[in-house]
Protein backbone atom coordinates (compact mmCIF):
# COMPACT_ATOMS: atom_id res chain seq x y z
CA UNK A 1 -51.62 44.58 130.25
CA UNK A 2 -51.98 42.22 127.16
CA UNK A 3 -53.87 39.66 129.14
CA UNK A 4 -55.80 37.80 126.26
CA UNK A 5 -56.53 34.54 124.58
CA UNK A 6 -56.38 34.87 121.41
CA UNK A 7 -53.34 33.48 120.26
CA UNK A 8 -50.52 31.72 121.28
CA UNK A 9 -48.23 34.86 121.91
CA UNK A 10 -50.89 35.89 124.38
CA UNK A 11 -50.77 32.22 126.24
CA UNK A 12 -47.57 32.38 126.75
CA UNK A 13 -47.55 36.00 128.05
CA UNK A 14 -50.10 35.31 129.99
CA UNK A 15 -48.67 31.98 131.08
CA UNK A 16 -45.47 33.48 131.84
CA UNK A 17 -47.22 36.07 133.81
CA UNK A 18 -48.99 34.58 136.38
CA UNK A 19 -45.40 32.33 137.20
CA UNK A 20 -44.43 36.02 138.41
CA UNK A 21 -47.79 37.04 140.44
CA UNK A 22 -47.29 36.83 143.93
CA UNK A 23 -49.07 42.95 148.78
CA UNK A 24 -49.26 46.24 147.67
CA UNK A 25 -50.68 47.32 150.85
CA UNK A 26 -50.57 49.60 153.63
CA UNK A 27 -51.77 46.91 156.18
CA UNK A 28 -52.82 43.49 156.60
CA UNK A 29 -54.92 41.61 154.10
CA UNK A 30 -58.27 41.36 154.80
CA UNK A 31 -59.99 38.02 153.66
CA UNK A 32 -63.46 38.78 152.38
CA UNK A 33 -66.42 36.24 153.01
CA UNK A 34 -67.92 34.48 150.19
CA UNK A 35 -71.04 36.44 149.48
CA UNK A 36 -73.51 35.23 147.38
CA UNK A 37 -74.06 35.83 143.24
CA UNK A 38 -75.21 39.38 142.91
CA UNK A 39 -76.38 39.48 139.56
CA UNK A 40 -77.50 37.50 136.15
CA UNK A 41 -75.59 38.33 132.96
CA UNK A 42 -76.05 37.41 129.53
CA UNK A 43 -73.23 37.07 127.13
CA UNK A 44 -72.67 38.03 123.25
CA UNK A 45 -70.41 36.44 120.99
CA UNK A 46 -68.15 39.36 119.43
CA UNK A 47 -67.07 37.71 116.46
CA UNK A 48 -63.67 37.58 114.26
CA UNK A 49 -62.61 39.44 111.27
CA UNK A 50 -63.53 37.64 108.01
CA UNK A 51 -61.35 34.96 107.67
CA UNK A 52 -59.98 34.26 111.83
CA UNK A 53 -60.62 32.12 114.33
CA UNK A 54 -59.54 33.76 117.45
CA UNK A 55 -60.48 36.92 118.97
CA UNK A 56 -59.63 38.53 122.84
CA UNK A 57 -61.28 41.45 124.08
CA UNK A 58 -58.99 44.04 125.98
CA UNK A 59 -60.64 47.43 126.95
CA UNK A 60 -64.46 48.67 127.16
CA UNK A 61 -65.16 52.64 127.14
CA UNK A 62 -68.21 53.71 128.21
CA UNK A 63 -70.14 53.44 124.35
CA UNK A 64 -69.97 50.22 124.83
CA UNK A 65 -67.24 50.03 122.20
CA UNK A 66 -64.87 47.18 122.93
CA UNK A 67 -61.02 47.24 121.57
CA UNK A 68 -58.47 44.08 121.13
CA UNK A 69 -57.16 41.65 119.01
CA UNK A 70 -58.24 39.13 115.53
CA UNK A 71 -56.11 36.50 114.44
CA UNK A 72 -56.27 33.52 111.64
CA UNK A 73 -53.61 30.79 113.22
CA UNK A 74 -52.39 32.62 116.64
CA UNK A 75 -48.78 34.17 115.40
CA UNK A 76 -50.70 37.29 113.71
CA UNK A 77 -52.71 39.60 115.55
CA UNK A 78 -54.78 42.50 113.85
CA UNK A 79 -55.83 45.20 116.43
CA UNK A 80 -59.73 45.41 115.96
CA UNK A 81 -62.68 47.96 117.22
CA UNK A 82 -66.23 46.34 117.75
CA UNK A 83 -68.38 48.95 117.66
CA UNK A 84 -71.31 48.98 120.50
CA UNK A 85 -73.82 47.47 117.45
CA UNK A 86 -71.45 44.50 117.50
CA UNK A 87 -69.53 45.75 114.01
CA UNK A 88 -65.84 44.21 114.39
CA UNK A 89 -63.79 46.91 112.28
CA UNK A 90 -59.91 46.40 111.72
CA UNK A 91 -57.63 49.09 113.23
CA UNK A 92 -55.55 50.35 110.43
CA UNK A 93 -51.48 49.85 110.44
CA UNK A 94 -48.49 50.58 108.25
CA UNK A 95 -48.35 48.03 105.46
CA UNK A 96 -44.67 46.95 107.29
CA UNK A 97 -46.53 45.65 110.41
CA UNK A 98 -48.06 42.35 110.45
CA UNK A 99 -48.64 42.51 114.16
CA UNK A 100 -50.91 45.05 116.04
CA UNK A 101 -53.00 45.09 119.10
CA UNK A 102 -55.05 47.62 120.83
CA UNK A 103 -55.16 47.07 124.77
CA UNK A 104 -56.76 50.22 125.64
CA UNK A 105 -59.44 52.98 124.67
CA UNK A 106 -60.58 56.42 126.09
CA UNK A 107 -64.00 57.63 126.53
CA UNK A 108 -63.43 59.62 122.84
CA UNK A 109 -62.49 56.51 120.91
CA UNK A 110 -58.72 57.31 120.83
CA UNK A 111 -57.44 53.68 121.09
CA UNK A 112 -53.98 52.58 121.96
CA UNK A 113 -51.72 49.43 122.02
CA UNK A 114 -48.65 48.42 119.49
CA UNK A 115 -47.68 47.22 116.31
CA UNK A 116 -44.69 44.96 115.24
CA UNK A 117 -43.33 43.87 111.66
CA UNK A 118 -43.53 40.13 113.14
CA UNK A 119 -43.69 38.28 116.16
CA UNK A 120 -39.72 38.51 116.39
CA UNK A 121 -39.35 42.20 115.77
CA UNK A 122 -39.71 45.23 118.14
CA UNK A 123 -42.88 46.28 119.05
CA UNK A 124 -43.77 50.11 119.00
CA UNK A 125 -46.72 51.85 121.07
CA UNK A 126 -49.21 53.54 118.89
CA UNK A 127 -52.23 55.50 119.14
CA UNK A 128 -55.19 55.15 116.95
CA UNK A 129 -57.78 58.82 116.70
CA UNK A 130 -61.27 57.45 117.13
CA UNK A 131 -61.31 58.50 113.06
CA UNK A 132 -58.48 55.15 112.68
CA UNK A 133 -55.75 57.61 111.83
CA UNK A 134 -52.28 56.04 113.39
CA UNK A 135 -49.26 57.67 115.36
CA UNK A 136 -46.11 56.68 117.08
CA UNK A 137 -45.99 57.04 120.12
CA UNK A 138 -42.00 57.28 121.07
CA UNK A 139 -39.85 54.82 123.32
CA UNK A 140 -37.58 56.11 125.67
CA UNK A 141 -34.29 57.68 124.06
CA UNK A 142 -31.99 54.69 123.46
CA UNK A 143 -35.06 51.86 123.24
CA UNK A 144 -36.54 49.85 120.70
CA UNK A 145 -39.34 48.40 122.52
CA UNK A 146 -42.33 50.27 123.56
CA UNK A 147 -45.98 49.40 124.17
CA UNK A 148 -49.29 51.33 125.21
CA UNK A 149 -51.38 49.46 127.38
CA UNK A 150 -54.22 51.57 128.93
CA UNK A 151 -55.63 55.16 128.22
CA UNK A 152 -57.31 57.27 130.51
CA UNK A 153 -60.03 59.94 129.47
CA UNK A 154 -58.07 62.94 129.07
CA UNK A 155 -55.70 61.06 126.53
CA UNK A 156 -52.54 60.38 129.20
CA UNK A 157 -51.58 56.85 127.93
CA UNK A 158 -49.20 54.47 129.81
CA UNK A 159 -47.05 51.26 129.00
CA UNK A 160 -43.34 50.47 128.90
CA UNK A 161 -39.87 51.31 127.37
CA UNK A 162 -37.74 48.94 126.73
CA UNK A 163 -34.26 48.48 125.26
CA UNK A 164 -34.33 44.75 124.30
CA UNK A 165 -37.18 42.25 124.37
CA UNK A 166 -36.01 41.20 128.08
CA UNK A 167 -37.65 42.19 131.29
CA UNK A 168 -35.44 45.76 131.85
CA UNK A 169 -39.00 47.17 130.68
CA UNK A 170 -39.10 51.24 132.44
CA UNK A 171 -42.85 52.01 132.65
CA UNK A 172 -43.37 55.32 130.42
CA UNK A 173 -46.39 57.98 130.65
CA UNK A 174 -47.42 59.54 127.22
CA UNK A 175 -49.22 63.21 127.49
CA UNK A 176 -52.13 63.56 125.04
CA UNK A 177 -49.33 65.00 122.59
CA UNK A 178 -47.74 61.71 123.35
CA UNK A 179 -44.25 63.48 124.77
CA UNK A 180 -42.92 60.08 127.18
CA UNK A 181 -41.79 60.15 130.51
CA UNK A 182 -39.84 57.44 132.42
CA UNK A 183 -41.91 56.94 135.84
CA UNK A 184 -38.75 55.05 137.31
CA UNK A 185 -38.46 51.45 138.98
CA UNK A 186 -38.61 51.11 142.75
CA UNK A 187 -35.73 51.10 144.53
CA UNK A 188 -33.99 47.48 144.45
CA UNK A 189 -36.12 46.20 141.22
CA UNK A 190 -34.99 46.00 137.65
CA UNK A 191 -38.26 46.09 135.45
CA UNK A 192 -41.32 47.68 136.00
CA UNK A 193 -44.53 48.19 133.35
CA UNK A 194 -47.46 50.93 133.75
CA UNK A 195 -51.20 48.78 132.85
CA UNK A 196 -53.90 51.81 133.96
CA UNK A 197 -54.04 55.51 134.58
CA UNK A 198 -57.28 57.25 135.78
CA UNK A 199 -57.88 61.00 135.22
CA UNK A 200 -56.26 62.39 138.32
CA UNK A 201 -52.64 61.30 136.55
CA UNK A 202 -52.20 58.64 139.74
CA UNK A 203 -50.83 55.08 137.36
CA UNK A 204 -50.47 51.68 138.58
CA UNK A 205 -49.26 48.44 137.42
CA UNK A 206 -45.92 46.31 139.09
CA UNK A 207 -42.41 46.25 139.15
CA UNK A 208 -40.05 43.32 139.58
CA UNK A 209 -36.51 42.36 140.81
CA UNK A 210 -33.69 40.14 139.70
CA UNK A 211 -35.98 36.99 141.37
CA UNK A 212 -38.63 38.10 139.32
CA UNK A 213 -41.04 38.23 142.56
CA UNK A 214 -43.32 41.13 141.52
CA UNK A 215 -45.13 44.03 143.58
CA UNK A 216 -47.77 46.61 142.67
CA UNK A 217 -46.77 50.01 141.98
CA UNK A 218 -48.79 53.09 142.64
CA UNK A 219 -47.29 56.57 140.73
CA UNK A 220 -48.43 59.46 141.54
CA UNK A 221 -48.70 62.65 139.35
CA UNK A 222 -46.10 64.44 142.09
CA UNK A 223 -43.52 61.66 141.16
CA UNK A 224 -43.85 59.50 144.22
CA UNK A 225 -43.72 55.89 143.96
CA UNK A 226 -45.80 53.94 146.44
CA UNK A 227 -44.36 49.88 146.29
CA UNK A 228 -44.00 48.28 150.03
CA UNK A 229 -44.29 44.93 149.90
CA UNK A 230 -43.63 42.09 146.52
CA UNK A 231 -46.52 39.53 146.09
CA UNK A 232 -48.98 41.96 144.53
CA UNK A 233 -49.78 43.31 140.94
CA UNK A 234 -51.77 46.26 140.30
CA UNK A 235 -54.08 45.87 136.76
CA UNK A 236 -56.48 48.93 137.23
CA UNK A 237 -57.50 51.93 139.04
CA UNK A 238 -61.00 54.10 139.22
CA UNK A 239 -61.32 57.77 139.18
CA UNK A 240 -61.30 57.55 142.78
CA UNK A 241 -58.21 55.50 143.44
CA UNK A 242 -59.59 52.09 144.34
CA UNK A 243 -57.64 49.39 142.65
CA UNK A 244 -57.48 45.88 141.49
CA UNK A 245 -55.34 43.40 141.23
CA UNK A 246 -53.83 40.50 143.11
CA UNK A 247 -52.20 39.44 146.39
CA UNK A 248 -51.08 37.08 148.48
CA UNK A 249 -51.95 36.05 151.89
CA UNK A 250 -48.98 35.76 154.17
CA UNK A 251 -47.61 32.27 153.89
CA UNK A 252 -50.00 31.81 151.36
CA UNK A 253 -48.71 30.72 147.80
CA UNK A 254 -51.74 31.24 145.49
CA UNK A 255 -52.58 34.76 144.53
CA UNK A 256 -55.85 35.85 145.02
CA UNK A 257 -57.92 38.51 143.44
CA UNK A 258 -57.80 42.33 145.29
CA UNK A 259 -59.02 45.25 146.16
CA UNK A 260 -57.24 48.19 147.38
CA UNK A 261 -59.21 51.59 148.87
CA UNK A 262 -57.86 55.23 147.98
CA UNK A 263 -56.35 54.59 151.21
CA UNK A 264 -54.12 51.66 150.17
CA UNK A 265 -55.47 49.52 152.35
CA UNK A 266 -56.11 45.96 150.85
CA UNK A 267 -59.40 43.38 150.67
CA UNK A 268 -59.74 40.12 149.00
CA UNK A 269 -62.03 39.31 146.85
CA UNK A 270 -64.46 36.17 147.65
CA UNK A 271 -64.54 33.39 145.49
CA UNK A 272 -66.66 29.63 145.41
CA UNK A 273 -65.14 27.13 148.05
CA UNK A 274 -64.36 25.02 144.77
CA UNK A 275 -61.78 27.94 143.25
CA UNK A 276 -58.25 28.45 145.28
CA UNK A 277 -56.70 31.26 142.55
CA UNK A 278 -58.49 34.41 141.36
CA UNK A 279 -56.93 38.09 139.88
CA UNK A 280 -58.99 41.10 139.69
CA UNK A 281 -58.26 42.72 135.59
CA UNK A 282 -60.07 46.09 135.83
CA UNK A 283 -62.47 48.12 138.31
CA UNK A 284 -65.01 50.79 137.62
CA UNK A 285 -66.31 54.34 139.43
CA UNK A 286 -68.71 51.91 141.09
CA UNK A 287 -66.02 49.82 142.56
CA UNK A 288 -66.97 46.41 140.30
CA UNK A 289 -64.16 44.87 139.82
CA UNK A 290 -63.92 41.86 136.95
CA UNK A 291 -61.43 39.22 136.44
CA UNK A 292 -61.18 35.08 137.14
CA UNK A 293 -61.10 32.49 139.25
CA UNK A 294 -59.47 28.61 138.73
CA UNK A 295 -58.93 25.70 140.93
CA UNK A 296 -55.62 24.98 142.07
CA UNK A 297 -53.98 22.96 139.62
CA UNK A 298 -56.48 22.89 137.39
CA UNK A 299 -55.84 26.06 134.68
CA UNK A 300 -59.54 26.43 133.35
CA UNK A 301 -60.33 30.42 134.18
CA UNK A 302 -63.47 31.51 134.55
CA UNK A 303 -64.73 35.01 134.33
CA UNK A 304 -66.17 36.57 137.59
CA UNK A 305 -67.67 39.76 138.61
CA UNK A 306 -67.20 41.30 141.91
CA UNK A 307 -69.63 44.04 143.07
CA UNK A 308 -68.81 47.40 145.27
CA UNK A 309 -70.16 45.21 148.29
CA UNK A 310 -68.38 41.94 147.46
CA UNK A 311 -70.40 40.36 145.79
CA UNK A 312 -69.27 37.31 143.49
CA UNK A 313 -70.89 36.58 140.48
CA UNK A 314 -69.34 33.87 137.69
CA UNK A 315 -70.28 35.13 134.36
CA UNK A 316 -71.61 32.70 131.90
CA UNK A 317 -69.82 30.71 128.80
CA UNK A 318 -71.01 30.51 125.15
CA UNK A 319 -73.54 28.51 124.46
CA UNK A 320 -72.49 24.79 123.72
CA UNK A 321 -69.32 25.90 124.80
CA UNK A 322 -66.42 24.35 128.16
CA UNK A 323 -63.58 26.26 128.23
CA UNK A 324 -61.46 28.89 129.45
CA UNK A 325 -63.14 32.57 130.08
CA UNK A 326 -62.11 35.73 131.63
CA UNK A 327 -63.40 39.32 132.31
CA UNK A 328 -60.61 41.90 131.28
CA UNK A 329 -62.57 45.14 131.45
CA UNK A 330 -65.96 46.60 132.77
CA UNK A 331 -67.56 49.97 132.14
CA UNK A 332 -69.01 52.51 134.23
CA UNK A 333 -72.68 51.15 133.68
CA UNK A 334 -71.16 47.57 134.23
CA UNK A 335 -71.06 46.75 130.67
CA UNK A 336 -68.09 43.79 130.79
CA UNK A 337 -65.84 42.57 127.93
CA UNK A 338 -63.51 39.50 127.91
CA UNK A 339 -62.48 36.48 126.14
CA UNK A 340 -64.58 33.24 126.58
CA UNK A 341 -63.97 29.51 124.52
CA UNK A 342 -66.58 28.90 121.81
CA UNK A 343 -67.71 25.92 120.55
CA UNK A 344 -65.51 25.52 118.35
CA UNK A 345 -63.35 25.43 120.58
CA UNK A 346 -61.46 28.65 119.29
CA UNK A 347 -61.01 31.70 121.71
CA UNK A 348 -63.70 34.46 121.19
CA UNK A 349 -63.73 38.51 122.71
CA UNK A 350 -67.66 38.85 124.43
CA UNK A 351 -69.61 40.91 126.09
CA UNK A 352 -71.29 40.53 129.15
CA UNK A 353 -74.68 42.70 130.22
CA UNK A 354 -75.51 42.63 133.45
CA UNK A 355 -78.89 42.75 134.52
C-alpha cells in the first residue's frame, strides 16, 4: 500500500484511506491486554536526495536495504534505494516520468512500485532489477492504471488494475516474468487492491463496495477468495500466513490494529490507555508486527512495535523532533523502517534497530 508521508499525494491517500478502514475473521475478536514495552530501539535518520525535503520509507528486505520515496515540494516523488550503509540512491525512470515510487522489495533487490508522467496522469507498475534496470509491468487488458505494491521473494509481485483513476481498482498478481492476472473482487464489492504476497502465492489486502466500507481479502494460490465480514483491511502476511492489519470491534467505530493466525482467527493488538486508534502495516516470520497508534481525535501517529507475544513497544522520534511517525515495514531480524517528523519539521524515511 502507498502508506507514506512524504508528500502531499501520500496525505491525502493516506487520509482518504483510513475514512474507509473499518473483520476479516473466522470468529470473534479477541481484545489483547496491554502488555508492557518489550524492547528499546534506536532510530537513524535516512536522509533525502540532494536537493529534497521529504522522504517516506516503504519496504525493508532482509539486507537491511530500505525502498520508498524523495521529494523537493510534495507533488514530485523520486523512487529511492537506501542501501543498508545508509547510501540514498535514486531509482532510475524514463525521462517522460516525473513521478515514481517504489513500495516494495524482494530479498534479491528486485524493487517494485510505479511511475507517472505527473501527478494527473496514469500511473504504471514497474519493476526495478536490483542492477536499477526498469520494466513495465502490464495493466489488465483495457486499463490504464496499474501499480505494484509489494514483492515477495520468489519475484510474484502484486497491486491493482485499473481502468480510470476511480476506485473500480481489480487487484492483479504479476509472475516473476511479470505475465498479470486478475485475482477478482468478492462477491457484492466493486474495488479491491492486492498490498502483500508471501512465498506460498497466498495475497492479501481489501476489497470494497459501493459504501466504500472495506474488508480484508485473503487469495489463495488455488483461486479462492476468503472475505467474510467488512470492517477489516489486510496490509501484510508472513511466510506462515499470520497477518496484519486492522479491525473493528463489534459496535466499535475506531479501528484497531490486528492480528490474524494461519487459521484466520483474529487478535488485537494492545495499545497505551492514552491511544484509542492503531493499524498494524507489516508482520515478519517472527510474528512482529509494526504500525501506529493515535488518540481519538487527535491525528498525531506514532510508530509502535508489537512482538510475537504482544508485546507493545512505541518506537522513538528524531531527536529535537514532535511529530507524526509510523512503522511501515520490519525485517526478519526486526530491523524496522518508517517515516518519522524531523526537526525541521519535514517528513523523513528511518530506521529503527531494535535491541
Amino acid at each position: 500500500m502507498r502508506v507514506k508521508l512524504s508528500s502531499a499525494r501520500g496525505e491525502a491517500r493516506l487520509s482518504s484511506f483510513r475514512c474507509l478502514l473499518g473483520v476479516f475473521g473466522l470468529g470473534v475478536l479477541l481484545a489483547a491486554p496491554v502488555a508492557p514495552a518489550s524492547a528499546a530501539a534506536a532510530v537513524t535518520d535516512l536522509g533525502v536526495l540532494p536537493g529534497d525535503r521529504y522522504a517516506g520509507a516503504a519496504a525493508i528486505n532482509d539486507a537491511g536495504i530500505v525502498v520508498g520515496t524523495s521529494a523537493l515540494d510534495g507533488t514530485a516523488e523520486h523512487a529511492v534505494r537506501w542501501d543498508a550503509d545508509g547510501t540514498v540512491i535514486g531509482l532510475r525512470h524514463p525521462v517522460e516520468a516525473a513521478i515514481s515510487e517504489a513500495l516494495g522489495i524482494d530479498a534479491d533487490g528486485t524493487v517494485v512500485g510505479y511511475i507517472a508522467s505527473d501527478d494527473s496522469s496514469p500511473t504504471r507498475a514497474v519493476r526495478w532489477s536490483s542492477e536499477g534496470e526498469i520494466t513495465t509491468l502490464p495493466a489488465l487488458p483495457g486499463d490504464a492504471w496499474s501499480e505494484a505494491t509489494a514483492i515477495s521473494d520468489n519475484g510474484v509481485a502484486v497491486g491493482y488494475s485499473s481502468r480510470d483513476r476511480g476506485e473500480r481498482h481489480h487487484a492483479v498478481r504479476w509472475d516473476a516474468q511479470g505475465n498479470p492476472t486478475d485475482l477478482g473482487i468478492p462477491p457484492g464489492d466493486i474495488g479491491s487492491e492486492a498490498l502483500a504476497v508471501n512465498t506460498d502465492g497466498v495475497i492479501v489486502g481489501y476489497s470494497w463496495g459501493s459504501d466504500f466500507h472495506t474488508r480484508a481479502v485473503r487469495w489463495d494460490p488455488n483461486g479462492q477468495i476468503t472475505s467474510p465480514a467488512t470492517g477489516s483491511t489486510a496490509f501484510g502476511i508472513n511466510a506462515i500466513g499470520e497477518i496484519a492489519g486492522s479491525a473493528s470491534a463489534p459496535g466499535e467505530p475506531l479501528v484497531h490494529a490486528a492480528r490474524w493466525n494461519p487459521k484466520g482467527e483474529p487478535t488485537l493488538l494492545p495499545v497505551p490507555p492514552d491511544q484509542h486508534v492503531s493499524l498494524a502495516h507489516a508482520i515478519n516470520d517472527t510474528g512482529s508486527a509494526v504500525g501506529y497508534t493515535a488518540a481519538e481525535g487527535r491525528g498525531i501517529t506514532h510508530a509502535a512495535l508489537w512482538t510475537e507475544a504482544g508485546a507493545f513497544t512505541a518506537l522513538p522520534d528524531l531527536p529535537d523532533a514532535d511529530g507524526p511517525t509510523q512503522a511501515t515495514a520490519i525485517n526478519h531480524s526486526g530491523t524496522i523502517a518508517g517515516t518519522a517528523t524531523g526537526s525541521d519539521g519535514y517528513h523523513h524515511a528511518v530506521r529503527w534497530s531494535v535491541h
